[in-house]
Protein backbone atom coordinates (compact mmCIF):
# COMPACT_ATOMS: atom_id res chain seq x y z
CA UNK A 1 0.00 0.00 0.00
CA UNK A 2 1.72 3.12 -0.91
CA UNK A 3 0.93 6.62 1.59
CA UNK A 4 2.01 10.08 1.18
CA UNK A 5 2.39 12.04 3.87
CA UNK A 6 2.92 15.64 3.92
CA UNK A 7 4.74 18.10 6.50
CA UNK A 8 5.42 21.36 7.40
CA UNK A 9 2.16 24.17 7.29
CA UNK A 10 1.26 26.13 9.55
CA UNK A 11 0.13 30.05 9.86
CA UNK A 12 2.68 32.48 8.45
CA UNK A 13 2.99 36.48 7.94
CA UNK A 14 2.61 38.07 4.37
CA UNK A 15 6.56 38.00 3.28
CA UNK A 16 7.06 34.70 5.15
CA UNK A 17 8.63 32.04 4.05
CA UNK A 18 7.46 27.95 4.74
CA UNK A 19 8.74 24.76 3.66
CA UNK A 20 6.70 22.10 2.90
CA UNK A 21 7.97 18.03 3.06
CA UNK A 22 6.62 15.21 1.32
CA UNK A 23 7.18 11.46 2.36
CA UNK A 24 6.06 8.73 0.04
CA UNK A 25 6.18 4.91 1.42
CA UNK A 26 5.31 1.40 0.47
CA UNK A 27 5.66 -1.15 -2.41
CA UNK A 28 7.26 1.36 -4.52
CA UNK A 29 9.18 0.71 -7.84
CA UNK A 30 9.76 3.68 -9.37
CA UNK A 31 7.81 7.46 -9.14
CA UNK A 32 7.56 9.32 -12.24
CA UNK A 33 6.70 12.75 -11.09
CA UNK A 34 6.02 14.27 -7.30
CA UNK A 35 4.17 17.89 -7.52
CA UNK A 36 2.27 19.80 -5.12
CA UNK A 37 -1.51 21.59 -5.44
CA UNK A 38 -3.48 23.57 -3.43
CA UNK A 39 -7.12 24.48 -2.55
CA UNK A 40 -8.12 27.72 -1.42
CA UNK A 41 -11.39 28.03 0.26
CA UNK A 42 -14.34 27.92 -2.26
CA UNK A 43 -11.79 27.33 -5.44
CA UNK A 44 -10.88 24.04 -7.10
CA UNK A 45 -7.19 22.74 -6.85
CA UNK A 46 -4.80 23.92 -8.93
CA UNK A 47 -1.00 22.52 -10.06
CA UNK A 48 1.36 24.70 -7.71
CA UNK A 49 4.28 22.75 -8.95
CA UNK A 50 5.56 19.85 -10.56
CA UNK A 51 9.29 17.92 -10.98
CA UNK A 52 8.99 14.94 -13.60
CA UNK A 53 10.71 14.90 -16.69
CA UNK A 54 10.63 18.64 -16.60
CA UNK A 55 9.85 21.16 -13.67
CA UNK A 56 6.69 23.25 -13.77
CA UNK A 57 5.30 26.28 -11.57
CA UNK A 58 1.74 27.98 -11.55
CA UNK A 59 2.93 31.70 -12.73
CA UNK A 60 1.51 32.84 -9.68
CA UNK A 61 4.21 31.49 -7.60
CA UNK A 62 6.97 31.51 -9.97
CA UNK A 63 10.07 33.23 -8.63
CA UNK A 64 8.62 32.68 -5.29
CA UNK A 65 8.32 29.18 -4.97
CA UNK A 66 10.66 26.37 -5.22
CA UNK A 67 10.32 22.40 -5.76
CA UNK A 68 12.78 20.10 -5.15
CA UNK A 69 13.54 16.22 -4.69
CA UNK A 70 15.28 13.72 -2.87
CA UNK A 71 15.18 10.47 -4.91
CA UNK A 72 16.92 8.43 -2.72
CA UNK A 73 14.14 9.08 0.17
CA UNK A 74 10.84 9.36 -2.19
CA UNK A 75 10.41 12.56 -0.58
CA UNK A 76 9.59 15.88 -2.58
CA UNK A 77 9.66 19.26 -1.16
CA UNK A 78 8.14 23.09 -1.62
CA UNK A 79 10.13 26.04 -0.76
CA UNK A 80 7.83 29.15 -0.34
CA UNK A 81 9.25 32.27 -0.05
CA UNK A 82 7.52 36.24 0.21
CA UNK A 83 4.34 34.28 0.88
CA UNK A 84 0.96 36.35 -0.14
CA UNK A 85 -2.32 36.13 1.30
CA UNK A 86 -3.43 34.78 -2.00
CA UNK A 87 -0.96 31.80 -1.31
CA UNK A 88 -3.90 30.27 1.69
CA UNK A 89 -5.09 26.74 1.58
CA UNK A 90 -5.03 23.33 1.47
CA UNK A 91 -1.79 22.16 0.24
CA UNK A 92 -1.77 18.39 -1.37
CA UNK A 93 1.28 16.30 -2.79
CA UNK A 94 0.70 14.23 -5.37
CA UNK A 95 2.85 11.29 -6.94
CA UNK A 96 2.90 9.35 -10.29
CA UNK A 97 4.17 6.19 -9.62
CA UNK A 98 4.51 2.12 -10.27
CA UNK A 99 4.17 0.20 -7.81
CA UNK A 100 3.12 -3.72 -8.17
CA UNK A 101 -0.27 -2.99 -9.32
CA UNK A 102 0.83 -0.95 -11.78
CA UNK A 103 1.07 2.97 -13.03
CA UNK A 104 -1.12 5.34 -10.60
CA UNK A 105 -1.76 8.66 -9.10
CA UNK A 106 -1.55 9.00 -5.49
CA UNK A 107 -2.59 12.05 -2.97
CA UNK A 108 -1.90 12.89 0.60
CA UNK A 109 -4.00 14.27 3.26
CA UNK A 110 -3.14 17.54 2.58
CA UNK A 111 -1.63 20.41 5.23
CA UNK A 112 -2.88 23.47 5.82
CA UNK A 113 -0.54 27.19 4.83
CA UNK A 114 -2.27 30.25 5.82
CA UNK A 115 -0.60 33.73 4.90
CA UNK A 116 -1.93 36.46 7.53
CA UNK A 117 -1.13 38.96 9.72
């Protein structure tokens, strides 16, 4: 059974910076791609970032945010820095992957980022 678990929101200033931590475990073979999306409140998710083959940003955090990954521990991660308000919600990893039932998308629980003063 694979699981991804993700780390590090919490409640933040405008101009703040967070760093968000994704851990996938189980039968894994091989991931694909690891990205991150978000939900604000009342909105439909949206791609935040993505690192497969290529590396891709919403252009609303472009310059701002950063994705990275660490192969070797299946874990993916999301630098934010000079959060906005704008930048509130749900935050979800997701991974393409193969495990031993084959090629699939997988989602974690989600953690919460909320830009305020």
């Amino acid at each position: 059974q694979v699981q991804l678990v993700e780390s590090g929101g919490g409640l933040v200033q405008p101009g703040g910076s967070l760093r968000l931590s994704c851990a996938a475990s189980g039968n894994i073979f091989t991931i694909n791609a690891m990205g991150w999306y978000r939900q604000a409140p009342g909105k439909e998710r949206e791609l935040v970032a993505n690192s497969g083959v290529s590396t891709n940003y919403a252009d609303s955090v472009k310059g701002r945010f950063t994705i990275s990954r660490d192969n070797a521990k299946n874990m993916v991660y999301l630098q934010m820095n000079s959060l906005k308000p704008e930048d509130t919600g749900v935050y979800y990893c997701k991974a393409r992957l193969v495990s031993r039932i084959g090629t699939a998308d997988y989602w974690g629980q989600g953690t919460q980022v909320t830009v305020s003063s």
